[in-house]
N, C-alpha and C. Protein backbone atom coordinates (compact mmCIF):
# COMPACT_ATOMS: atom_id res chain seq x y z
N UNK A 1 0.85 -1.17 0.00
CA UNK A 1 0.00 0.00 0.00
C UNK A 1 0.89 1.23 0.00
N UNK A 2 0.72 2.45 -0.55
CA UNK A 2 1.52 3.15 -1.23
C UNK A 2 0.97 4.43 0.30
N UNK A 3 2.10 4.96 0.75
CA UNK A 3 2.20 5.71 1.96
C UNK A 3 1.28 7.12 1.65
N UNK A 4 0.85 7.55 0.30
CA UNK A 4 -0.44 8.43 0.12
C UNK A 4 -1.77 7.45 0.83
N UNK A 5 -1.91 6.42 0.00
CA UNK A 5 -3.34 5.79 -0.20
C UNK A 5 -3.50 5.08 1.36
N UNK A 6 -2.21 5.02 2.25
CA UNK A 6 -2.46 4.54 3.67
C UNK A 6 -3.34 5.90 4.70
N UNK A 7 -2.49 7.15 4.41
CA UNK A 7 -2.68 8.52 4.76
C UNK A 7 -4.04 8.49 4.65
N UNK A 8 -4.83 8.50 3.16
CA UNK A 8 -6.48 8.69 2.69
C UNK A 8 -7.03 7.89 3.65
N UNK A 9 -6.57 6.36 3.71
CA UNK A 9 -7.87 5.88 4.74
C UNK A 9 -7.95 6.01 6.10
N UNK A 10 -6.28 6.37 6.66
CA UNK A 10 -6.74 6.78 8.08
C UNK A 10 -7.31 8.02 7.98
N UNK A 11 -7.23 8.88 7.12
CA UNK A 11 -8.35 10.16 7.18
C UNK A 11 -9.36 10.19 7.00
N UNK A 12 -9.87 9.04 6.12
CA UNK A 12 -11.50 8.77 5.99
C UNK A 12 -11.74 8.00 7.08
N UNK A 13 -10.76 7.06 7.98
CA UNK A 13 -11.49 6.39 8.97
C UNK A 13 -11.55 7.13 10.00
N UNK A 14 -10.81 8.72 10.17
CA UNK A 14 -10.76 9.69 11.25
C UNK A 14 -12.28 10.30 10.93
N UNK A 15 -12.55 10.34 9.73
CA UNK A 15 -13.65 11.78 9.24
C UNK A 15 -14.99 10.72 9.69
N UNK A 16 -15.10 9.06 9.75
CA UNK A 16 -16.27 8.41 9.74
C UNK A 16 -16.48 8.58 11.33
N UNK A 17 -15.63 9.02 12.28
CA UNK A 17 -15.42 9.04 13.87
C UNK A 17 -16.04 10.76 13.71
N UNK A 18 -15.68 11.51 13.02
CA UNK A 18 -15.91 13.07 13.50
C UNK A 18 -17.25 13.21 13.46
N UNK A 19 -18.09 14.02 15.09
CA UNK A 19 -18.85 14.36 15.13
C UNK A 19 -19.79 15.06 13.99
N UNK A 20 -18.85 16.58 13.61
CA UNK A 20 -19.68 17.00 12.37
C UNK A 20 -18.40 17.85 11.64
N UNK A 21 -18.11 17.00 10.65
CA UNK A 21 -17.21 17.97 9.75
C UNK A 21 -17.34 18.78 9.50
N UNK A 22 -16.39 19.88 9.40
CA UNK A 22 -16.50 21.23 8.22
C UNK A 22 -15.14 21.36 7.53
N UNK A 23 -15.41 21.58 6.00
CA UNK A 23 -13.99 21.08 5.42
C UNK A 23 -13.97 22.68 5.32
N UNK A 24 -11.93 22.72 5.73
CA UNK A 24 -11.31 23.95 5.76
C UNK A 24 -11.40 24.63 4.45
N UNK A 25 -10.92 26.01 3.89
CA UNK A 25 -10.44 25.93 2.58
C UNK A 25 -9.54 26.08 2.46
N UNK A 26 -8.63 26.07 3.23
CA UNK A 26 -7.03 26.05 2.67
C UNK A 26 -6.65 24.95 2.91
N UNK A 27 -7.48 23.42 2.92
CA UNK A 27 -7.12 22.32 3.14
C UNK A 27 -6.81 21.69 1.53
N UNK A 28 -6.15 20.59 0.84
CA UNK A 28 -6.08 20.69 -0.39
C UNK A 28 -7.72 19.67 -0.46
N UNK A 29 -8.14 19.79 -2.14
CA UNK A 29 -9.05 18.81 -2.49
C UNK A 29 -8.67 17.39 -2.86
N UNK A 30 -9.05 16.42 -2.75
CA UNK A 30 -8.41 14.97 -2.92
C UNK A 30 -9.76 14.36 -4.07
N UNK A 31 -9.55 13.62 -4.79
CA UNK A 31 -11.04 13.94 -5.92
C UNK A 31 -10.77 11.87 -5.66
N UNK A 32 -11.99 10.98 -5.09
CA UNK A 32 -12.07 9.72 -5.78
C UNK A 32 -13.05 9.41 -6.25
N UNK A 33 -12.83 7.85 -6.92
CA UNK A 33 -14.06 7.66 -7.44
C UNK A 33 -14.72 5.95 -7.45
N UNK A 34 -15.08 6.39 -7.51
CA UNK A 34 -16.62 4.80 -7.12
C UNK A 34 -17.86 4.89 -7.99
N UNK A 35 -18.55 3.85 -7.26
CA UNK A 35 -19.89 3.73 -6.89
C UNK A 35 -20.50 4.14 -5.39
N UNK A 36 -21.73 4.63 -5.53
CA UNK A 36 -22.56 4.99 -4.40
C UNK A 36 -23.12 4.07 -3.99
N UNK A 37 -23.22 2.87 -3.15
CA UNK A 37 -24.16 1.84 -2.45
C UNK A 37 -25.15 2.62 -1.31
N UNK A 38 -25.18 3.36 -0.86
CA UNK A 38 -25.63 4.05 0.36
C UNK A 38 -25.79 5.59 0.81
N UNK A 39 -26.63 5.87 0.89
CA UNK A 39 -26.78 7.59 1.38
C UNK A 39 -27.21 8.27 2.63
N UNK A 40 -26.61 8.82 3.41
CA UNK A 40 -27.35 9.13 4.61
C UNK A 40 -27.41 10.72 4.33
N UNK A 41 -28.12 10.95 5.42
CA UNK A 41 -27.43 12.83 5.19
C UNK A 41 -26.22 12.78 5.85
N UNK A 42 -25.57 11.74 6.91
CA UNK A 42 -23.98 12.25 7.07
C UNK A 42 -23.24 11.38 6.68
N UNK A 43 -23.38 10.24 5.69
CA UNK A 43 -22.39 9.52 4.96
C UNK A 43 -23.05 9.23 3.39
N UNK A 44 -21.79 9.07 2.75
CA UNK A 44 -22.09 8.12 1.53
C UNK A 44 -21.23 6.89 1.60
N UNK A 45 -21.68 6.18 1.44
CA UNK A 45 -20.74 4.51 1.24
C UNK A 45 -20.55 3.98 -0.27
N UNK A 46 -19.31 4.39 -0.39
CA UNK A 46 -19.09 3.97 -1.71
C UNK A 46 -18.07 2.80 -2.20
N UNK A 47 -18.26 1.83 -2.91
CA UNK A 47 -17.62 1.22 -3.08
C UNK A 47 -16.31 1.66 -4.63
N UNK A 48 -15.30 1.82 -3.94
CA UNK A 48 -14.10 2.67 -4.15
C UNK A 48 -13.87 1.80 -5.66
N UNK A 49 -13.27 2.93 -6.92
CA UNK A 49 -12.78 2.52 -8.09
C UNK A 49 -11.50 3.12 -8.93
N UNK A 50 -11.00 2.39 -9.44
CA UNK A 50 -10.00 3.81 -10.56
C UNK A 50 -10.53 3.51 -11.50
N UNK A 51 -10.49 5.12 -12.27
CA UNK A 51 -11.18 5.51 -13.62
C UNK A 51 -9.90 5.58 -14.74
N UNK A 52 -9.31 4.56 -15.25
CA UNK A 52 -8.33 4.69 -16.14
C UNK A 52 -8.52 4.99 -17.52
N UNK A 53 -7.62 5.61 -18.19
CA UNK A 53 -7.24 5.67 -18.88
C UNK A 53 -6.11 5.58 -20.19
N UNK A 54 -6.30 6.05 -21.68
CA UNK A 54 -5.22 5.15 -22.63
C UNK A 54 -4.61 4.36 -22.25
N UNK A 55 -3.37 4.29 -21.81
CA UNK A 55 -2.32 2.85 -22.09
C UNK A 55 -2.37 2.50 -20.69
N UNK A 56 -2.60 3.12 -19.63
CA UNK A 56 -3.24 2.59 -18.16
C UNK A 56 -4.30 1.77 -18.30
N UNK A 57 -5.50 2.38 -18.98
CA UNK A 57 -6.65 1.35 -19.27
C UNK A 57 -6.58 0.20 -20.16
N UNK A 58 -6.24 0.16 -21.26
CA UNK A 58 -5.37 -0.77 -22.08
C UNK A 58 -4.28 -1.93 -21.27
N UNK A 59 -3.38 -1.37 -20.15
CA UNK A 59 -2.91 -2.55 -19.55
C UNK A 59 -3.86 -2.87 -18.56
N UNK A 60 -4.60 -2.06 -17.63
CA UNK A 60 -5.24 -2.74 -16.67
C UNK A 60 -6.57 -3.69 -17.20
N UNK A 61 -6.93 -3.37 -18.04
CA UNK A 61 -8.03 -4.04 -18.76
C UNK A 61 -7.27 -5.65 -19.29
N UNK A 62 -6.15 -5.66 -19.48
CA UNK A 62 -5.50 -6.75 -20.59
C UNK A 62 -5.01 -7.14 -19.09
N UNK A 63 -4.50 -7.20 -17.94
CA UNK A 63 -4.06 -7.80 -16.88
C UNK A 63 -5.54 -8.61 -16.23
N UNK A 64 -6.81 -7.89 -16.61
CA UNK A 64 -7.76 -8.20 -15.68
C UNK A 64 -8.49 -9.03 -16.71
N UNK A 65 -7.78 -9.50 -17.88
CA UNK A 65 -8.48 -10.49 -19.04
C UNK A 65 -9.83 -10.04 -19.80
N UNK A 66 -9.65 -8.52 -20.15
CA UNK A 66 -11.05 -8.00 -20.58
C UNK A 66 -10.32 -6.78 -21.59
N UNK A 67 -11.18 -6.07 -22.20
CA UNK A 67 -10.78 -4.89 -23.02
C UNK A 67 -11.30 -3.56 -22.36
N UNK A 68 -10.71 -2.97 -23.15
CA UNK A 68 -10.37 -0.93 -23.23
C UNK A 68 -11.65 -0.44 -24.06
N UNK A 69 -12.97 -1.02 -23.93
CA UNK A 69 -13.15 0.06 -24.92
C UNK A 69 -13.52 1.44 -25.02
N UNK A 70 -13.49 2.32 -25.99
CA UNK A 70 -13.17 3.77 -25.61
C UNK A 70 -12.28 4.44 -24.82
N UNK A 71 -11.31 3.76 -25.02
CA UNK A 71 -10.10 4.37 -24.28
C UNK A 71 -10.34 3.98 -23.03
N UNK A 72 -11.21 3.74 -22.13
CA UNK A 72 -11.16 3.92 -20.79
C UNK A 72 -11.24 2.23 -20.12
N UNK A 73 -10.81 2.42 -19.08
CA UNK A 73 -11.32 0.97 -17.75
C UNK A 73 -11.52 1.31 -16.50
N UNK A 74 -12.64 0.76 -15.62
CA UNK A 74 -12.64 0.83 -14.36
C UNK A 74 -12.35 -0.24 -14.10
N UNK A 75 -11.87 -0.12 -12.85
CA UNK A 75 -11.24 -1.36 -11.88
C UNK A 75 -11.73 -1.14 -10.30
N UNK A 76 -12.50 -2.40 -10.45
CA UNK A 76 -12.99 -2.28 -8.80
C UNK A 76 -11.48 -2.15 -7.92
N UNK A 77 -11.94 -1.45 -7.17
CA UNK A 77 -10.95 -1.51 -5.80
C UNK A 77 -10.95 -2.64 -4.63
N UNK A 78 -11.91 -3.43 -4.70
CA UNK A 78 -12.88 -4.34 -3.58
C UNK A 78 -12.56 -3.40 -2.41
N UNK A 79 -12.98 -1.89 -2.23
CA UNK A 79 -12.84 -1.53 -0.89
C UNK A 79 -13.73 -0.69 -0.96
N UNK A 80 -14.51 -0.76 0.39
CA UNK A 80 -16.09 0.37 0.83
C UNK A 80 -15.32 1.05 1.62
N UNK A 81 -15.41 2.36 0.95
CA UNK A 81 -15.08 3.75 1.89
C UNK A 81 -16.16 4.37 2.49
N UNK A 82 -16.61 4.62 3.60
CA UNK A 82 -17.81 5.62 4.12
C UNK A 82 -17.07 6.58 4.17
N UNK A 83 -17.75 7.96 3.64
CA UNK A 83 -17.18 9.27 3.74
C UNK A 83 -18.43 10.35 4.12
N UNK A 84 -17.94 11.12 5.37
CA UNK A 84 -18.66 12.14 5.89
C UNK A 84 -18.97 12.62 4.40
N UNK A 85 -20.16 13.62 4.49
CA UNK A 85 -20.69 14.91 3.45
C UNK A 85 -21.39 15.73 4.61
N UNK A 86 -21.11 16.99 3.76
CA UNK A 86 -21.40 18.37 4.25
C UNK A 86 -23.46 18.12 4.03
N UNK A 87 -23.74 19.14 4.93
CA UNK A 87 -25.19 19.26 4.27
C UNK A 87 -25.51 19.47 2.78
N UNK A 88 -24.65 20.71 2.74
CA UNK A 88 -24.94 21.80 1.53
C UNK A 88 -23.95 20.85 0.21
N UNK A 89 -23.69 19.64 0.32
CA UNK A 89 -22.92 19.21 -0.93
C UNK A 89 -23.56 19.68 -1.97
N UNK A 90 -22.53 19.90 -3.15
CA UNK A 90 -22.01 20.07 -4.33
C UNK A 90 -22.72 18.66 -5.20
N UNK A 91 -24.35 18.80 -5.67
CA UNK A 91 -24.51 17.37 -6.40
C UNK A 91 -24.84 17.47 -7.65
N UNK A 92 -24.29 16.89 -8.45
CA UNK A 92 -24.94 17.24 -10.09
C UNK A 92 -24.87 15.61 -10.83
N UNK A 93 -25.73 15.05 -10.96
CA UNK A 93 -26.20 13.74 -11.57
C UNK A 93 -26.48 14.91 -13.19
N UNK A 94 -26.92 13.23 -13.80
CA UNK A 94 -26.95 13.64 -15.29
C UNK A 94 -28.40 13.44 -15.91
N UNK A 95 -29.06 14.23 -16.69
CA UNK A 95 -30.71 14.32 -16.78
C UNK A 95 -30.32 14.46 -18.50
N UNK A 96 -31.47 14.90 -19.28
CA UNK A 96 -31.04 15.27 -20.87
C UNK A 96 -31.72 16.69 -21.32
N UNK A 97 -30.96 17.12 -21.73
CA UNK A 97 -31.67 18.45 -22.37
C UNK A 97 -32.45 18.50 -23.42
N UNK A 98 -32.78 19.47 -23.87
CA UNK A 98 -33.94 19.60 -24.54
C UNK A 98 -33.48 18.43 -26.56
N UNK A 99 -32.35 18.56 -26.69
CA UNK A 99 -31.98 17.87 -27.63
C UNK A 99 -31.80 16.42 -27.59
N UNK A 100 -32.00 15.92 -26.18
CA UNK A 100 -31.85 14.23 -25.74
C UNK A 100 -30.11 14.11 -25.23
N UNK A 101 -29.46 14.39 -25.04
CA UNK A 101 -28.17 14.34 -24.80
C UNK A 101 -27.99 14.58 -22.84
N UNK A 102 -27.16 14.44 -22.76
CA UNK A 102 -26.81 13.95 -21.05
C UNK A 102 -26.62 15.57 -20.38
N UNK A 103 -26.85 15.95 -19.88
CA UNK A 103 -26.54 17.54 -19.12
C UNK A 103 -26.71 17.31 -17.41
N UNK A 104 -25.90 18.07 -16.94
CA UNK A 104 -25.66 18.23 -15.88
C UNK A 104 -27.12 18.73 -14.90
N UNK A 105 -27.52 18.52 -13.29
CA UNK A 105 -29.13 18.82 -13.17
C UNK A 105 -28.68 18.77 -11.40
N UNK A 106 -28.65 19.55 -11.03
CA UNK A 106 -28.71 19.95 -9.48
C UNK A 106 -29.35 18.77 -8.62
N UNK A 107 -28.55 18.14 -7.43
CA UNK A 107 -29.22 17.47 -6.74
C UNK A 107 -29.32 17.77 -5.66
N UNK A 108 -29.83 17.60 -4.35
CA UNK A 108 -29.73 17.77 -3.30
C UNK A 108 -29.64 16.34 -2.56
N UNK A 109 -28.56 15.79 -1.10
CA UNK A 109 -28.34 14.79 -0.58
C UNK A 109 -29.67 13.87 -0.62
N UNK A 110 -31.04 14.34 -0.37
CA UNK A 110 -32.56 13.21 0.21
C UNK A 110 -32.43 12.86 -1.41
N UNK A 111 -32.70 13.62 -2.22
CA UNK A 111 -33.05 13.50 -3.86
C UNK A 111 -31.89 12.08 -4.07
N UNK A 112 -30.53 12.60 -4.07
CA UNK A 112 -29.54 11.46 -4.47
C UNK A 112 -29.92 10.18 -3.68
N UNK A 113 -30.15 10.23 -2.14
CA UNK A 113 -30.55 8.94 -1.63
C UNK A 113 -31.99 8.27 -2.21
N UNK A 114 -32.67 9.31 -2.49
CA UNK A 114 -33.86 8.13 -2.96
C UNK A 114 -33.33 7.31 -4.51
N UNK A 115 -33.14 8.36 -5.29
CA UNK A 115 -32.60 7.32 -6.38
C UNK A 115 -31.31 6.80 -6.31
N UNK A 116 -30.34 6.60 -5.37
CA UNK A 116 -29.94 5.22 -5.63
C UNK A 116 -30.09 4.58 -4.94
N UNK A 117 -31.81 4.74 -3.88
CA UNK A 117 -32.52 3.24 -3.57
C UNK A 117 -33.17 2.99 -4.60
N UNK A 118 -33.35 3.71 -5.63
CA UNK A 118 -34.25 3.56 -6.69
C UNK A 118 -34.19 2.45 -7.49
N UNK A 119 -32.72 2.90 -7.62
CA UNK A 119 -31.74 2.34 -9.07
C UNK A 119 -30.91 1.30 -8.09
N UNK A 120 -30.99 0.87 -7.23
CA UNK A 120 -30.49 -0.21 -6.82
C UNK A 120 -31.75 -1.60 -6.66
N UNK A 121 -33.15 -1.05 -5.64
CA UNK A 121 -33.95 -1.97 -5.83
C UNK A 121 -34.94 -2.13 -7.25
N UNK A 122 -33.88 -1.68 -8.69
CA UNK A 122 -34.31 -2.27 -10.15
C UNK A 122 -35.31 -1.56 -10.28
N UNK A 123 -36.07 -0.18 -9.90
CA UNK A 123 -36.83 0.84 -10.29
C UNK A 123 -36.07 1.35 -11.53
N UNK A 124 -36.70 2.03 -12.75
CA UNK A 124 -35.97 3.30 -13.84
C UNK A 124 -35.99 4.38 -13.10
N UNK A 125 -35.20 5.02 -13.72
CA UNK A 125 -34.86 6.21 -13.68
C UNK A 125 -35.22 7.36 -14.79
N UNK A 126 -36.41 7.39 -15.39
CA UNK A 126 -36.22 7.88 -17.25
C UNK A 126 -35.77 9.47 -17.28
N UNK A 127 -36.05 9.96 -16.25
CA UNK A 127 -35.87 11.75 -16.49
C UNK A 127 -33.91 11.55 -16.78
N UNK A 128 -33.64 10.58 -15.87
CA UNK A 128 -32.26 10.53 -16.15
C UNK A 128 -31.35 9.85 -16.67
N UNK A 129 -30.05 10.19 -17.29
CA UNK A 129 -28.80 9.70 -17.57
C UNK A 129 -28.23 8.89 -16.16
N UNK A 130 -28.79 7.19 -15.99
CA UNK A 130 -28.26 7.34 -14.81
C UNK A 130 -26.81 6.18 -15.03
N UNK A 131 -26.15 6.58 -13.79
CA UNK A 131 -24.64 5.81 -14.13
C UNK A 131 -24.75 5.35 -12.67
N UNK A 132 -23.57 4.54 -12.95
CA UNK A 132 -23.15 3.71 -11.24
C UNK A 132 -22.18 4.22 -10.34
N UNK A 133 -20.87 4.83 -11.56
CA UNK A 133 -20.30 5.63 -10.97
C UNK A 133 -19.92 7.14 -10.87
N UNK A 134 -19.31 7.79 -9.82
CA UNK A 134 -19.47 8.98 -9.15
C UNK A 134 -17.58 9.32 -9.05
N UNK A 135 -17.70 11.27 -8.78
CA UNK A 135 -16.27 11.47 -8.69
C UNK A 135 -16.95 11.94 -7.09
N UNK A 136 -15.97 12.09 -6.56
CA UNK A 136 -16.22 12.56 -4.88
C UNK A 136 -14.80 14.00 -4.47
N UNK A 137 -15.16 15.07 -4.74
CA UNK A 137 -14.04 16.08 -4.41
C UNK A 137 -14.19 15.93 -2.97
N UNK A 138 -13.08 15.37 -1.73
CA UNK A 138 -13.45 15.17 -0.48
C UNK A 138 -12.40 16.50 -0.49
N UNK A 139 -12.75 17.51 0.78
CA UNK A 139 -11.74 18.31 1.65
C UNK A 139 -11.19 18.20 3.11
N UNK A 140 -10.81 18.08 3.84
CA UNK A 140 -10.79 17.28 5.45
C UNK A 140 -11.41 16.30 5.77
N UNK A 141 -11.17 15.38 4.79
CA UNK A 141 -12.21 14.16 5.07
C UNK A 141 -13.80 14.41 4.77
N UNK A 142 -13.99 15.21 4.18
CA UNK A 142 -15.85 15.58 3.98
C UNK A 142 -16.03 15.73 2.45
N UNK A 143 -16.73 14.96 2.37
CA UNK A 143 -17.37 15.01 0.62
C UNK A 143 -17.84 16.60 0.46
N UNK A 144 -17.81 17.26 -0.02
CA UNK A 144 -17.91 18.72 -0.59
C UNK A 144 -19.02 18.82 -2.12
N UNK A 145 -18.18 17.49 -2.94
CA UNK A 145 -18.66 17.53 -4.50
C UNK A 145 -19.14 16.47 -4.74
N UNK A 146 -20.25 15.90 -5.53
CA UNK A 146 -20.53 14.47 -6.00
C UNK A 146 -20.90 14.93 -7.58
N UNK A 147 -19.80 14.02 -8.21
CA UNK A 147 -20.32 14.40 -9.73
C UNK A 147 -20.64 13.00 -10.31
N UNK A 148 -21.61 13.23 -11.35
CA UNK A 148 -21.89 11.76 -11.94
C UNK A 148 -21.02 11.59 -13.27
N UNK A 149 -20.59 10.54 -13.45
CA UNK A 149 -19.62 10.11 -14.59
C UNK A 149 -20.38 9.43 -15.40
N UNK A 150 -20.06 10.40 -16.73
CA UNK A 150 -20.96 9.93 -18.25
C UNK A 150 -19.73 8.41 -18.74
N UNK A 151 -20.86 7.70 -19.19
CA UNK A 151 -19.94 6.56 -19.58
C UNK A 151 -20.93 6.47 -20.96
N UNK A 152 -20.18 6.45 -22.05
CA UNK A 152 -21.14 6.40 -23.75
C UNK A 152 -21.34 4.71 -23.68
């Protein structure tokens, strides 16, 4: 385990202990990415991923006996991170605009938890572009940003 990625989880396992976060701003941003299994208003539980790319995705895809296509590969992490979130997070899932195409659409934390009980107990989703995985801008251990990742 690489002496950054040891650092991240004792800070996410410090931030799942903190009463009520507030991320600094002169703290730096740390951006990961997953899937969402779980929503509270003071956690998300995500099951942790890397989002690779060209000749990264190309070997990790060809090590894991599968292909690249579109340039890209995810690779499960097999690891569930719970990470504090702020009230006021930063949420933008993907809906379609008036031309049918994927656009960005304001969420709020209750909104994101109902649909991905939605989209987990096999309900649609039609207003939306929906995906599995998510970027997470954390700051002191507190989710700040949740963006949804377009996959064609």
């Amino acid at each position: 385990m690489t002496r950054c990625r040891a650092w991240l989880i004792a800070l996410l396992l410090l931030g799942a202990c903190a009463p009520s976060p507030s991320p600094s701003s002169s703290a730096p941003e740390i951006r990961l990415f997953g899937r969402i299994t779980a929503v509270t208003t003071e956690r998300v539980t995500v099951a942790a991923a890397s989002f690779l790319t060209g000749k990264a995705a190309e070997d990790a895809a060809r090590e894991d006996g599968r292909e690249a296509p579109g340039g890209f590969y995810i690779r499960d992490l097999r690891r569930v991170d719970v990470l504090a979130v702020v009230g006021n997070v930063d949420i933008s899932v993907l809906g379609y605009d008036a031309a049918g195409n994927p656009s960005p659409v304001p969420f709020d934390l209750a909104r994101l938890g109902a649909a991905i009980d939605a989209w987990n107990s096999g309900a649609g989703l039609p207003d939306l572009y929906w995906t599995n995985y998510w970027w997470f801008s954390v700051v002191d251990v507190t989710v700040v940003k949740i963006e949804a990742q377009y996959l064609p």
